[in-house]
C-alpha atoms as a PDB file:
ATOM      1  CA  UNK A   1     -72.130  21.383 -28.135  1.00  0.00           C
ATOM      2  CA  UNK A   2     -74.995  18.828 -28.539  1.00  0.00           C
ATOM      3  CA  UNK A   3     -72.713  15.927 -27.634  1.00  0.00           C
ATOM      4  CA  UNK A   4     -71.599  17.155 -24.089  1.00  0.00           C
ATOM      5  CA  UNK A   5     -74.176  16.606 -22.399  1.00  0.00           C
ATOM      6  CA  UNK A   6     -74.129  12.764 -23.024  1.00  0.00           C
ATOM      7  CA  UNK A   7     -70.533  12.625 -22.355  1.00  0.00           C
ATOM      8  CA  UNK A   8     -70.816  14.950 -19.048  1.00  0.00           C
ATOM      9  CA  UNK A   9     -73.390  11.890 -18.071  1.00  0.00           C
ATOM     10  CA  UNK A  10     -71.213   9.372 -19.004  1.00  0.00           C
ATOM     11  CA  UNK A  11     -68.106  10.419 -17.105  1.00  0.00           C
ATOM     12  CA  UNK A  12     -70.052  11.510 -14.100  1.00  0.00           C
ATOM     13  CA  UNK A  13     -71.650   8.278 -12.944  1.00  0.00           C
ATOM     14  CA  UNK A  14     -68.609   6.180 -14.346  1.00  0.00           C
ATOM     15  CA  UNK A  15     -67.010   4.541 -11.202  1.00  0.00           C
ATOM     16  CA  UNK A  16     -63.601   6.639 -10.734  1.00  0.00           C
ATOM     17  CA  UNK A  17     -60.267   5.868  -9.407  1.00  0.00           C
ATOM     18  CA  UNK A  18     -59.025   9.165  -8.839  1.00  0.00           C
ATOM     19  CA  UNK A  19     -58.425  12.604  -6.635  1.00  0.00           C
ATOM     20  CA  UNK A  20     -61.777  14.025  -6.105  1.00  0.00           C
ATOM     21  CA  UNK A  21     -60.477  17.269  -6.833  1.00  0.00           C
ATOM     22  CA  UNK A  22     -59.059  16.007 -10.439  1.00  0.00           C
ATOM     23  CA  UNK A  23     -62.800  14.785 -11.101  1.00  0.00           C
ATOM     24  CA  UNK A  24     -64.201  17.909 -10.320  1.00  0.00           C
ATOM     25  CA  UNK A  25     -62.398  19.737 -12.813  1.00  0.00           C
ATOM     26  CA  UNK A  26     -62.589  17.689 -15.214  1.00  0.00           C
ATOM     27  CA  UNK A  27     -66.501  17.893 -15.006  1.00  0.00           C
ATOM     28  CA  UNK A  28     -66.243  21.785 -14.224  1.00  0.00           C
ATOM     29  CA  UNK A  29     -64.493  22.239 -17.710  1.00  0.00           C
ATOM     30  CA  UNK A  30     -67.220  19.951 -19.528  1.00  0.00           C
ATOM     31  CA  UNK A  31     -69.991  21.910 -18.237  1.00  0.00           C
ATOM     32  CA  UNK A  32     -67.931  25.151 -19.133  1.00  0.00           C
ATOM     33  CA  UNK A  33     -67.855  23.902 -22.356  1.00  0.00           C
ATOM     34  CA  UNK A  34     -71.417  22.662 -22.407  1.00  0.00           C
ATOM     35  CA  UNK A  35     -72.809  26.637 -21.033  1.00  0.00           C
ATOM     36  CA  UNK A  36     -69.877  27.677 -23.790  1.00  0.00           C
ATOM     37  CA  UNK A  37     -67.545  29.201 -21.729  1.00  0.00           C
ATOM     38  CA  UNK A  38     -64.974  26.657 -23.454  1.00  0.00           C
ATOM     39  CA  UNK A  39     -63.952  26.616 -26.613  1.00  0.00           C
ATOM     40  CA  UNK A  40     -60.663  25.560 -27.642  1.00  0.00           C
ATOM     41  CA  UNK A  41     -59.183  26.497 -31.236  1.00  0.00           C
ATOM     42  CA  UNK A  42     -58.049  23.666 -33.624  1.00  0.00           C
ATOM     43  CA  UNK A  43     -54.450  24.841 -33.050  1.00  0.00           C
ATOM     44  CA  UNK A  44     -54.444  24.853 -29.314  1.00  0.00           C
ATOM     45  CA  UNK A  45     -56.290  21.338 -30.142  1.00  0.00           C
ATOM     46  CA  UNK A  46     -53.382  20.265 -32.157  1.00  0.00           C
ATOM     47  CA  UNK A  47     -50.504  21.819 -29.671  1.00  0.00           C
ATOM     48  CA  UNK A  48     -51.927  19.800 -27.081  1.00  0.00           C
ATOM     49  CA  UNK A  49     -52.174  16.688 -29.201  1.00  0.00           C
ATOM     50  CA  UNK A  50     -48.656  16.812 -29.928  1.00  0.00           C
ATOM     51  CA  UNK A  51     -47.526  17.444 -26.649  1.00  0.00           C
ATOM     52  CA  UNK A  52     -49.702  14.412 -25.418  1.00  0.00           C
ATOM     53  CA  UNK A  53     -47.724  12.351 -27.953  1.00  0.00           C
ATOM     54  CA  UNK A  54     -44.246  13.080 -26.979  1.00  0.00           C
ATOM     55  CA  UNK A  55     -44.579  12.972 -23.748  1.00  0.00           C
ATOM     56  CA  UNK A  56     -46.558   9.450 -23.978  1.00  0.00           C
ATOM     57  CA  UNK A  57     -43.292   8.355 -26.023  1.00  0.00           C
ATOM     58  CA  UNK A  58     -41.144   4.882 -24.620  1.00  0.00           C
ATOM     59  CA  UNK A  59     -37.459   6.369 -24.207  1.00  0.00           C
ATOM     60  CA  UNK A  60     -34.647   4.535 -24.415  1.00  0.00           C
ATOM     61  CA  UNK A  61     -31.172   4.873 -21.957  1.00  0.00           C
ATOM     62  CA  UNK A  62     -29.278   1.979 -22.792  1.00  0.00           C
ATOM     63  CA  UNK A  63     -30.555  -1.113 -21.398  1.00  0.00           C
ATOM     64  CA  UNK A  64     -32.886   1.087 -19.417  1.00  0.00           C
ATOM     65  CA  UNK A  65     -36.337   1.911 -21.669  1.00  0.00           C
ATOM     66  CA  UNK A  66     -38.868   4.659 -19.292  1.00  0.00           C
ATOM     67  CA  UNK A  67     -42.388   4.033 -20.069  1.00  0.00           C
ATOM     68  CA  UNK A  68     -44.507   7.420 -19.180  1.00  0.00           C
ATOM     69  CA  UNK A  69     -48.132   6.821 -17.434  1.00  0.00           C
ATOM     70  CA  UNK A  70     -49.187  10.343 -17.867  1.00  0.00           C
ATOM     71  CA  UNK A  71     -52.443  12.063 -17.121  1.00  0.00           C
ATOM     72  CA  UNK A  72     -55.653  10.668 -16.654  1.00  0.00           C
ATOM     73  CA  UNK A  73     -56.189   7.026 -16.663  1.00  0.00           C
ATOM     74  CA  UNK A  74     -59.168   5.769 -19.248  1.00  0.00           C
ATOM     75  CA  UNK A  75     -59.964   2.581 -21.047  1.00  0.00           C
ATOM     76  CA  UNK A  76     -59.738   3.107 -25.028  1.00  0.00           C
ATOM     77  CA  UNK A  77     -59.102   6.742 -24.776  1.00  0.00           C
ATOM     78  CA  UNK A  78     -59.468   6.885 -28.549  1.00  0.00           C
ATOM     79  CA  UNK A  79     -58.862  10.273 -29.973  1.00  0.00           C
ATOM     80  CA  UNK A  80     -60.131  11.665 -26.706  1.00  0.00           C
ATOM     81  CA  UNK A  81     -56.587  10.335 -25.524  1.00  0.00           C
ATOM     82  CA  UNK A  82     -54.268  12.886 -27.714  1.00  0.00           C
ATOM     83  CA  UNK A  83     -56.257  15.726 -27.065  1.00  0.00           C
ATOM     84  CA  UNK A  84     -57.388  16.005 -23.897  1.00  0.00           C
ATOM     85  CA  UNK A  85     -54.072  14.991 -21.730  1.00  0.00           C
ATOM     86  CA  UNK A  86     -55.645  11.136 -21.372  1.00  0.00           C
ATOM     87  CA  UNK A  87     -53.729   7.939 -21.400  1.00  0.00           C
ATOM     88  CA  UNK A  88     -55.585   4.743 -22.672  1.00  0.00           C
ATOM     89  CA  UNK A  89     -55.185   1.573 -20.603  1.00  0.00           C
ATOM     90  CA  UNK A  90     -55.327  -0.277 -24.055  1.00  0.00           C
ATOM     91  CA  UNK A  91     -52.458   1.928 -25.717  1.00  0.00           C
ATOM     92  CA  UNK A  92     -50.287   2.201 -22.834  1.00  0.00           C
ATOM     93  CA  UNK A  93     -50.893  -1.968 -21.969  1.00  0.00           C
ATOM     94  CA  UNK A  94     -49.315  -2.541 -25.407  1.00  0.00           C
ATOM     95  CA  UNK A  95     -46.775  -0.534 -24.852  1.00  0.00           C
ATOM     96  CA  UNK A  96     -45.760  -2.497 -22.058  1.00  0.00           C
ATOM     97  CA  UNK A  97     -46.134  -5.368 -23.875  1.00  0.00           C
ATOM     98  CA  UNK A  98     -43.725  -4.715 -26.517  1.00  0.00           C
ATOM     99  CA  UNK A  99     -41.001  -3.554 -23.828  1.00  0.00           C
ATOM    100  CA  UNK A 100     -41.302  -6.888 -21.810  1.00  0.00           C
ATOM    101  CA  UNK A 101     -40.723  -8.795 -24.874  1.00  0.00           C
ATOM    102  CA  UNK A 102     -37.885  -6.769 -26.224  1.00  0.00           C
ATOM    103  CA  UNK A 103     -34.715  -8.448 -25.338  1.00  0.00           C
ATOM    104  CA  UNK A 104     -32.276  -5.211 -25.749  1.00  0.00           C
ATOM    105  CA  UNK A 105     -34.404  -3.723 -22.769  1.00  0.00           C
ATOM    106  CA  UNK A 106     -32.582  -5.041 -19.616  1.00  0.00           C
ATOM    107  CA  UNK A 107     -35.233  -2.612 -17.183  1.00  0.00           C
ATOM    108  CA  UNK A 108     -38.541  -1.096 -17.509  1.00  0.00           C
ATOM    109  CA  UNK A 109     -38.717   2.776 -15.393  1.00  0.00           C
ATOM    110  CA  UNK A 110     -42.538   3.574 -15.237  1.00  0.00           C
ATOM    111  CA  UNK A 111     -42.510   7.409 -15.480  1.00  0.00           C
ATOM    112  CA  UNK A 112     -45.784   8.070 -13.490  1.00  0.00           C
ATOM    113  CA  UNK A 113     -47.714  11.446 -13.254  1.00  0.00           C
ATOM    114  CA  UNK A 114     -51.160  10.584 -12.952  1.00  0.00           C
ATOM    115  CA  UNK A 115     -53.857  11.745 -10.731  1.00  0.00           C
ATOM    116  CA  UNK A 116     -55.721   7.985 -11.789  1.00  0.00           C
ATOM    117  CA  UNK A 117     -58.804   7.741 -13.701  1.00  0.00           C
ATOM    118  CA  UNK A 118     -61.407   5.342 -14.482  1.00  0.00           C
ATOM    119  CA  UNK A 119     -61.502   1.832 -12.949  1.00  0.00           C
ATOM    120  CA  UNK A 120     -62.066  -0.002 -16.394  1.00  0.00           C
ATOM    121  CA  UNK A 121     -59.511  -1.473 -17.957  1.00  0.00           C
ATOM    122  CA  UNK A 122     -56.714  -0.553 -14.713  1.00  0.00           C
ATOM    123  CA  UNK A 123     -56.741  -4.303 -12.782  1.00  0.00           C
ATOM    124  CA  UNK A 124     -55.755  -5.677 -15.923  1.00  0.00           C
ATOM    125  CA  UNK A 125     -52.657  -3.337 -16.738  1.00  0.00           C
ATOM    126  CA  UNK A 126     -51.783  -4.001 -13.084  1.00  0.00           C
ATOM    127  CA  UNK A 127     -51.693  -8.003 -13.562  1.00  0.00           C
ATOM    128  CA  UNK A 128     -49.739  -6.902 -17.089  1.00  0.00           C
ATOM    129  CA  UNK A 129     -47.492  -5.696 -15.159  1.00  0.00           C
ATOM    130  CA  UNK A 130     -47.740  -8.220 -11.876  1.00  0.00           C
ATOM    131  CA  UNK A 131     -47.390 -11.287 -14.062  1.00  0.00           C
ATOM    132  CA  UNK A 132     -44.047  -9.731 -15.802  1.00  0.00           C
ATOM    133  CA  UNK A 133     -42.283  -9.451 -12.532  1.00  0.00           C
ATOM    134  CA  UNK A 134     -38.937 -11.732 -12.695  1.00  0.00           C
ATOM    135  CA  UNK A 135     -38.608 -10.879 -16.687  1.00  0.00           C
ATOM    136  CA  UNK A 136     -36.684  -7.939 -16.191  1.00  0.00           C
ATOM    137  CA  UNK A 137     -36.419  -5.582 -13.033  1.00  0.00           C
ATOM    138  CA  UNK A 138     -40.082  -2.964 -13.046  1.00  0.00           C
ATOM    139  CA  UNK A 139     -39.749   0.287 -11.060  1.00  0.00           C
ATOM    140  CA  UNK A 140     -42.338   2.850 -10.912  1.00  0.00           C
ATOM    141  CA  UNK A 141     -41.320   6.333 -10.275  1.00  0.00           C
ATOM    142  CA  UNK A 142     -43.915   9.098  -8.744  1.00  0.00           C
ATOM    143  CA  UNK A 143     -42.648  11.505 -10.621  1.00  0.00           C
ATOM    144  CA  UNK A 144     -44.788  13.310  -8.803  1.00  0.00           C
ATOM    145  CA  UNK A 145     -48.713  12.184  -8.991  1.00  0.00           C
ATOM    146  CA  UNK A 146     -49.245   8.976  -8.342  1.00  0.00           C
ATOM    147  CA  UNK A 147     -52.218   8.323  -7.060  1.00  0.00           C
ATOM    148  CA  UNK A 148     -55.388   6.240  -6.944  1.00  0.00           C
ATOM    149  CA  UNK A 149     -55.565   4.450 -10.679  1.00  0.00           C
ATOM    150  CA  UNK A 150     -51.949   4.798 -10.795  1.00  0.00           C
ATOM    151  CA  UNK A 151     -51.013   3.702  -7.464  1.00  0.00           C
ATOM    152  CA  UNK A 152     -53.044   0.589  -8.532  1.00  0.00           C
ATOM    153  CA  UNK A 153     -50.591   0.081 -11.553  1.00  0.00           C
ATOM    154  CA  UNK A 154     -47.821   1.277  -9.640  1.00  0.00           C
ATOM    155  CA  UNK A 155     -48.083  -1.023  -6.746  1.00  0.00           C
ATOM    156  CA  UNK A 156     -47.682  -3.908  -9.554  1.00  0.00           C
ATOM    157  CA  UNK A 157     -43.801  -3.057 -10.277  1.00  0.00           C
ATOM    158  CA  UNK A 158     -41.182  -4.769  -8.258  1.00  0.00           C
ATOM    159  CA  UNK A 159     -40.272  -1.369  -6.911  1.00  0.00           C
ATOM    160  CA  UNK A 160     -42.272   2.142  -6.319  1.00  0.00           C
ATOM    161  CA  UNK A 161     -39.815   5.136  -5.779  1.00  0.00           C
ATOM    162  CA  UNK A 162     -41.472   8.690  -4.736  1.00  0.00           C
ATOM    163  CA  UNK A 163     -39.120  11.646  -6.497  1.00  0.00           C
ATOM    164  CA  UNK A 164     -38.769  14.004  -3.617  1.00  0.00           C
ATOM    165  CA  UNK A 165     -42.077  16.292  -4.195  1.00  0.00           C
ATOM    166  CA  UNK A 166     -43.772  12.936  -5.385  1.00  0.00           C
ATOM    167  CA  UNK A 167     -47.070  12.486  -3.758  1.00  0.00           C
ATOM    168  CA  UNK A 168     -48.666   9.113  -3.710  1.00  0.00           C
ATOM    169  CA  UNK A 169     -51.688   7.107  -2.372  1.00  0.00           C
ATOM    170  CA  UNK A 170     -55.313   7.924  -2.607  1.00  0.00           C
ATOM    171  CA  UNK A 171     -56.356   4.377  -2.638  1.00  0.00           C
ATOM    172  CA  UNK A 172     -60.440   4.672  -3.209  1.00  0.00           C
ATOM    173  CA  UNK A 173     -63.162   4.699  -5.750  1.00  0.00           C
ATOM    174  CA  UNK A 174     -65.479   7.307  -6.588  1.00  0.00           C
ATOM    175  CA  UNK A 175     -68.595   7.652  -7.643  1.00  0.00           C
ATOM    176  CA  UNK A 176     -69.764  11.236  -8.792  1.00  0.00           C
ATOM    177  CA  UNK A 177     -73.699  11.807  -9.909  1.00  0.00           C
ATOM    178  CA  UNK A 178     -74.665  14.509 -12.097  1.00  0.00           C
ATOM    179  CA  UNK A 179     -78.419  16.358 -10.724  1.00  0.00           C
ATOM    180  CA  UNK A 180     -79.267  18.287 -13.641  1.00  0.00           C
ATOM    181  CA  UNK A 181     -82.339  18.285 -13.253  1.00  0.00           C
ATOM    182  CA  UNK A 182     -81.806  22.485 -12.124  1.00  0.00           C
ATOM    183  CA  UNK A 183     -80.309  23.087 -15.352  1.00  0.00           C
ATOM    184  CA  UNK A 184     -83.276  21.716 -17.020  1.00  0.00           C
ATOM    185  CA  UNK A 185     -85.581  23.246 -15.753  1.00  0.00           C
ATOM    186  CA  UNK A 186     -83.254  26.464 -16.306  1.00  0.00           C
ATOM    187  CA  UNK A 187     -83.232  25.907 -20.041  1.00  0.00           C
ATOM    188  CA  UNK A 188     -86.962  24.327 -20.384  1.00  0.00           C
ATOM    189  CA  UNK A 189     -86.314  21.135 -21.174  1.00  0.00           C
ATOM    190  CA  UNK A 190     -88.332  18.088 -19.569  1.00  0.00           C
ATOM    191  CA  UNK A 191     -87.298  14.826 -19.791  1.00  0.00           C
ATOM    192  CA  UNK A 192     -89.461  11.575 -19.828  1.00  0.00           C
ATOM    193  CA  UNK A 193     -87.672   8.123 -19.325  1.00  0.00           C
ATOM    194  CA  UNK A 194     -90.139   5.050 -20.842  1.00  0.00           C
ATOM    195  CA  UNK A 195     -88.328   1.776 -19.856  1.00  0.00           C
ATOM    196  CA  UNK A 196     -88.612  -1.888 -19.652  1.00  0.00           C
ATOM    197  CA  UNK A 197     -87.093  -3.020 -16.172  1.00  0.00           C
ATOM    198  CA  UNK A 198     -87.676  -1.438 -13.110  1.00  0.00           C
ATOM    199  CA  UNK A 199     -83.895  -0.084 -12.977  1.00  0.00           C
ATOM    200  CA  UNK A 200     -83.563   0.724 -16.760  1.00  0.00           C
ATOM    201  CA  UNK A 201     -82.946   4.365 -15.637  1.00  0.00           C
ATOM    202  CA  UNK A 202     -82.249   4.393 -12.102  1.00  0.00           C
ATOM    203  CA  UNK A 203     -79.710   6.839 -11.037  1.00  0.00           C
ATOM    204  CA  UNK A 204     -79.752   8.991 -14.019  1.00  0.00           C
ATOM    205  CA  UNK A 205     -78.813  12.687 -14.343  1.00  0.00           C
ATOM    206  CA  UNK A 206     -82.412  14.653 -14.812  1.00  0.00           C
ATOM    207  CA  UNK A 207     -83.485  13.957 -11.270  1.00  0.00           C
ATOM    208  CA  UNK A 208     -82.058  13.725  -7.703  1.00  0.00           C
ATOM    209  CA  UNK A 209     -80.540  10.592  -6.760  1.00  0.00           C
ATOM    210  CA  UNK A 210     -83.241   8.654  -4.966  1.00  0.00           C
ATOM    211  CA  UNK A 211     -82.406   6.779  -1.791  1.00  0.00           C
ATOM    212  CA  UNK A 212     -82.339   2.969  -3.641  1.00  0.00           C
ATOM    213  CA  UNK A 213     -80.097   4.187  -6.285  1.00  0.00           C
ATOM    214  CA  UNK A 214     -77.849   5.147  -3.983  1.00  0.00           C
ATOM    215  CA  UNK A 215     -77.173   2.146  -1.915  1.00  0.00           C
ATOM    216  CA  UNK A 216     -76.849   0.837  -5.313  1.00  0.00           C
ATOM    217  CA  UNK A 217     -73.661   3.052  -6.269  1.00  0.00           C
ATOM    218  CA  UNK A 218     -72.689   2.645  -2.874  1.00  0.00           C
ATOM    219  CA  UNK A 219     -72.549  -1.174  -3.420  1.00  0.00           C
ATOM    220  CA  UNK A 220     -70.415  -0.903  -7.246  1.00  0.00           C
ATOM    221  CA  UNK A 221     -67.977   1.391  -5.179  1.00  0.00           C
ATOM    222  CA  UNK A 222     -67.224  -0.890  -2.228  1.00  0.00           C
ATOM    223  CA  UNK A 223     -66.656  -3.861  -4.566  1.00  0.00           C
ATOM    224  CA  UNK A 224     -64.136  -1.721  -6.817  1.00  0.00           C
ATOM    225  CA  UNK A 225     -62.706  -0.460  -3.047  1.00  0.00           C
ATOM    226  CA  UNK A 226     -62.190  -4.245  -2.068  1.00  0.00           C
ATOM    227  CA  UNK A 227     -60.437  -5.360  -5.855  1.00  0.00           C
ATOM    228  CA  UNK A 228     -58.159  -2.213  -5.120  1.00  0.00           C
ATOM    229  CA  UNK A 229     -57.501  -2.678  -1.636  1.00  0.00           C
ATOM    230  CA  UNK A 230     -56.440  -7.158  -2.066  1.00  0.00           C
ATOM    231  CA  UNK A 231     -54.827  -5.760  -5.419  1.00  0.00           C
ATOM    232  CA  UNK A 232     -52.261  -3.562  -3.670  1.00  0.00           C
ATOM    233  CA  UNK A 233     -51.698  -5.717  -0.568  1.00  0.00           C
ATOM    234  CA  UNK A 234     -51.322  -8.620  -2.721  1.00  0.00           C
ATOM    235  CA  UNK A 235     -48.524  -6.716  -4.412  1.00  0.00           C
ATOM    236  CA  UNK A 236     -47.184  -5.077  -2.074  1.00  0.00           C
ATOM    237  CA  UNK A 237     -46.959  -8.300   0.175  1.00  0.00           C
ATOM    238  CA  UNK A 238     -48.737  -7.039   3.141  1.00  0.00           C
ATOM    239  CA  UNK A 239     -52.675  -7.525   4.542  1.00  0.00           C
ATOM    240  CA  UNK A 240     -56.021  -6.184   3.147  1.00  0.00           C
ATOM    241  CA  UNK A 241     -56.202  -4.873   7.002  1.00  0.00           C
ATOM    242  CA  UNK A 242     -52.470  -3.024   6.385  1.00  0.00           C
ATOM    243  CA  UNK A 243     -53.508  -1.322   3.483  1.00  0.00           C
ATOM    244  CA  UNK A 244     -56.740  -0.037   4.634  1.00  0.00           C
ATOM    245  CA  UNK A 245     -55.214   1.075   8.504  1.00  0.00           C
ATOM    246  CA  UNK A 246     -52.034   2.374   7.184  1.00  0.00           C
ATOM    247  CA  UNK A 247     -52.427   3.401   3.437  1.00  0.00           C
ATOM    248  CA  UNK A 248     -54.043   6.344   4.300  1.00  0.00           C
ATOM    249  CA  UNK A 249     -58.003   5.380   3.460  1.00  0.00           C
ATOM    250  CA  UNK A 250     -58.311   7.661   0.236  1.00  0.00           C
ATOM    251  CA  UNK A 251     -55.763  10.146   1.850  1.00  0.00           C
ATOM    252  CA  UNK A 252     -52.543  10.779  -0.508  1.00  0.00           C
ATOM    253  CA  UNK A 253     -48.953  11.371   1.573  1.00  0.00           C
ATOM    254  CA  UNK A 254     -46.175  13.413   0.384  1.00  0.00           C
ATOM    255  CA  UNK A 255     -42.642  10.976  -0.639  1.00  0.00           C
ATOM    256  CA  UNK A 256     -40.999  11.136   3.268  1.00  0.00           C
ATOM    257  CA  UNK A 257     -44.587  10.139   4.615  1.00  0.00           C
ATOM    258  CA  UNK A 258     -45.175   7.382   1.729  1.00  0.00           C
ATOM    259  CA  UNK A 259     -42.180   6.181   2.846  1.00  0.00           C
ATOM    260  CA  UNK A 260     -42.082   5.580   6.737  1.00  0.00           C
ATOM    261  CA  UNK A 261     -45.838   3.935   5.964  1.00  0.00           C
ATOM    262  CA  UNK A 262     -43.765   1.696   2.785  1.00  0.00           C
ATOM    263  CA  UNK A 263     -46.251   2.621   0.474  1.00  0.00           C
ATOM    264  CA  UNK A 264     -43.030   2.964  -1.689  1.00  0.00           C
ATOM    265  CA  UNK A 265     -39.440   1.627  -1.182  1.00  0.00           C
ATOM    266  CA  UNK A 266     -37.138   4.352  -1.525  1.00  0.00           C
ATOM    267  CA  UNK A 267     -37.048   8.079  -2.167  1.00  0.00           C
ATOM    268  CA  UNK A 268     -35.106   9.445  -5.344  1.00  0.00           C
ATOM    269  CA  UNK A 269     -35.808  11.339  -8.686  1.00  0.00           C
ATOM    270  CA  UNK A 270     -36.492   9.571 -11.986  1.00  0.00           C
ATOM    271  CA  UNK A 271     -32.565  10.019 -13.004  1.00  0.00           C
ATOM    272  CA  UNK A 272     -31.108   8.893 -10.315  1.00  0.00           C
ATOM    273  CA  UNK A 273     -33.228   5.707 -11.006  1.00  0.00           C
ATOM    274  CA  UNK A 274     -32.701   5.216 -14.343  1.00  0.00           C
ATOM    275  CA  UNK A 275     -28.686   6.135 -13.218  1.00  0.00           C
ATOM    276  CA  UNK A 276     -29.108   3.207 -10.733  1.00  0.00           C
ATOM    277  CA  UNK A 277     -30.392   0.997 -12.902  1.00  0.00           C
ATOM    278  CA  UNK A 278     -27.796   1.230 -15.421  1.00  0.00           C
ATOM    279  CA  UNK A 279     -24.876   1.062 -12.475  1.00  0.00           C
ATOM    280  CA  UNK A 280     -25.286  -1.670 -10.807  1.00  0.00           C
ATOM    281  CA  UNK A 281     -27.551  -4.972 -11.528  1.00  0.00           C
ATOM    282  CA  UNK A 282     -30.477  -6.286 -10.048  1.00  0.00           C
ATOM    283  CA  UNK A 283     -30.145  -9.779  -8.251  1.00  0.00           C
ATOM    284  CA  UNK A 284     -33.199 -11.692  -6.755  1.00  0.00           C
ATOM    285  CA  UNK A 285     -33.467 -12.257  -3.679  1.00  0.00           C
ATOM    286  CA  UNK A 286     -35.371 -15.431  -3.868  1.00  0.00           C
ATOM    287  CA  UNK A 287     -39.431 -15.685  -4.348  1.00  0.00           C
ATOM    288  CA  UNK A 288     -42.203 -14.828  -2.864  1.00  0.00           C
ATOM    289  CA  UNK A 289     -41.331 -11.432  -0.326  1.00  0.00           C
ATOM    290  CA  UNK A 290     -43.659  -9.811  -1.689  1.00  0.00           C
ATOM    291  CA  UNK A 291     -47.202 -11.702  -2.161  1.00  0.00           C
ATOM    292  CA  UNK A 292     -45.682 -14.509   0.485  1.00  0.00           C
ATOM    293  CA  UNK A 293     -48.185 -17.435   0.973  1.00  0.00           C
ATOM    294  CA  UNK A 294     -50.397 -15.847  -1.891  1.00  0.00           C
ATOM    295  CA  UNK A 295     -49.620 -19.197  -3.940  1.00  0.00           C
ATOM    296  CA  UNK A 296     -49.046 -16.786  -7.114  1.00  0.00           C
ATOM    297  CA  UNK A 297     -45.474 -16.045  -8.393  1.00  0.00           C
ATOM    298  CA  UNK A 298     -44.027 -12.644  -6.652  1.00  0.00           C
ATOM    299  CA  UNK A 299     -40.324 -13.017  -7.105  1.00  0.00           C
ATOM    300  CA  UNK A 300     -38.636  -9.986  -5.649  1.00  0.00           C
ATOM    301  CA  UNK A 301     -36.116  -8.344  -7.279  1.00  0.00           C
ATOM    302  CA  UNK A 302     -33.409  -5.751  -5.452  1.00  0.00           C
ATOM    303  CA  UNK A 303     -31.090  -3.155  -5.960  1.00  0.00           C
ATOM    304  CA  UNK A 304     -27.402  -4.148  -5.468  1.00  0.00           C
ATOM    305  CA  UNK A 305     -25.970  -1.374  -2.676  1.00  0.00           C
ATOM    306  CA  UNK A 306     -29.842  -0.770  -1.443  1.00  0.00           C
END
């Protein structure tokens, strides 16, 4: 139990891109487990673990290989990643990797069911994933979450298809800090920060956020906000100004509504893509509609009978 409390810190003023109502529970089950409320066997540990693995797995349908983004999005997940439901920007980046590179695969389906997660490590899976368009046709499914970190990723592909009760969108960045300072003083404990630097220890958990702190964190989450927003209308092909008006502003739309505002391209489950994929071909459709005038290489590919 000694250790939650400095992870509970941690993850509560990391900057997030994710539902606010995922981050809440997440928190809400670290301070159950922190007050002991929560205590999972090694068995349910282990069930979970495995399940974690298998469905983190790369399958294989012919020439078409589905790569799952599953759960909550962190950077080096470590073992964190098998037994909590996380997926690791580092694991799942080399994952992608090895698919891009493997000549048998003729497609890459991005199986995505993720709330988001932290911002760390997620622009650089996106450009991963950016810079391999025109290799082989990318299509990320919502199958269903796909939202804030994963949208991010997701917007990267050369296609985004919602499964019918896929929901997608919640393009922000939060910022969550932890007052404990109640809790403290609930359990008699006083702390004392001694630091060199005037902002050693601003913002931390054992006192309420103080007006300069906060224009601080306000500050780290409008810069993540603008790399999101120019990430996503870069690969989308569309404005900074589109994005923000018609993306929804940290809202999330059901498939029909993520459609009509073409936050994704087409509406259809994960096997009727993968079915699709192995039908009929891809053929491009020449460079740059998508990313158009950007000066960076966003060669579009299509869908034969789209």
């Amino acid at each position: 139990m000694k250790t939650y409390p400095a992870i509970l810190a941690a993850l509560a003023d990391s900057v997030w891109a994710i539902e606010a109502s995922k981050l809440t529970a997440i928190l809400g089950v670290l301070n159950g487990r922190l007050l002991g409320h929560v205590e999972a066997d090694r068995a349910t540990l282990e069930a979970l673990a495995q399940e974690t693995r298998e469905r983190s797995q790369a399958k294989r349908f012919r020439t078409v290989a589905v790569l799952p983004l599953v759960g909550v999005i962190m950077h080096r997940g470590g073992m964190m990643e098998e037994s909590s439901g996380l997926v690791s920007t580092e694991t799942w980046g080399k994952a992608f990797d090895q698919l891009v590179a493997d000549d048998e695969v003729g497609a890459i389906v991005l199986d995505i069911d993720s709330p988001g997660g932290t911002v760390d490590g997620v622009p650089e899976v996106a450009e991963k994933v950016f810079q391999a368009r025109g290799t082989k046709p990318i299509v990320a499914v919502a199958n269903t979450w796909m939202t804030s970190a994963a949208y991010f990723v997701a917007s990267a592909a050369d296609e985004i298809v919602a499964t019918p009760s896929g929901v997608v969108g919640s393009i922000g960045v939060i910022v969550l800090h932890l007052d404990q300072s109640g809790l403290n003083a609930d359990l008699g404990l006083a702390y004392t920060y001694i630091t060199y630097g005037r902002y050693k220890a601003e913002g931390h958990p054992d006192a309420p956020l103080e007006d300069e702190a906060r224009a601080r964190l306000q500050e780290y989450v409008d810069t993540y906000g603008e790399q999101f927003t120019k990430a996503v209308a870069r690969n989308r092909g569309v404005t900074p100004a589109t994005v923000r008006q018609t993306y929804g502003e940290g809202r999330f739309y059901q498939a029909a509504d993520a459609l009509d505002r073409k936050m994704v391209d087409r509406v259809a489950t994960l096997e009727e893509t993968v079915a699709r994929l192995q039908g009929t071909g891809y053929r491009e459709q020449g460079r740059g509609k998508r990313g158009q005038g950007t000066g960076v290489r966003a060669r579009r590919l299509e869908l034969d009978g789209r």
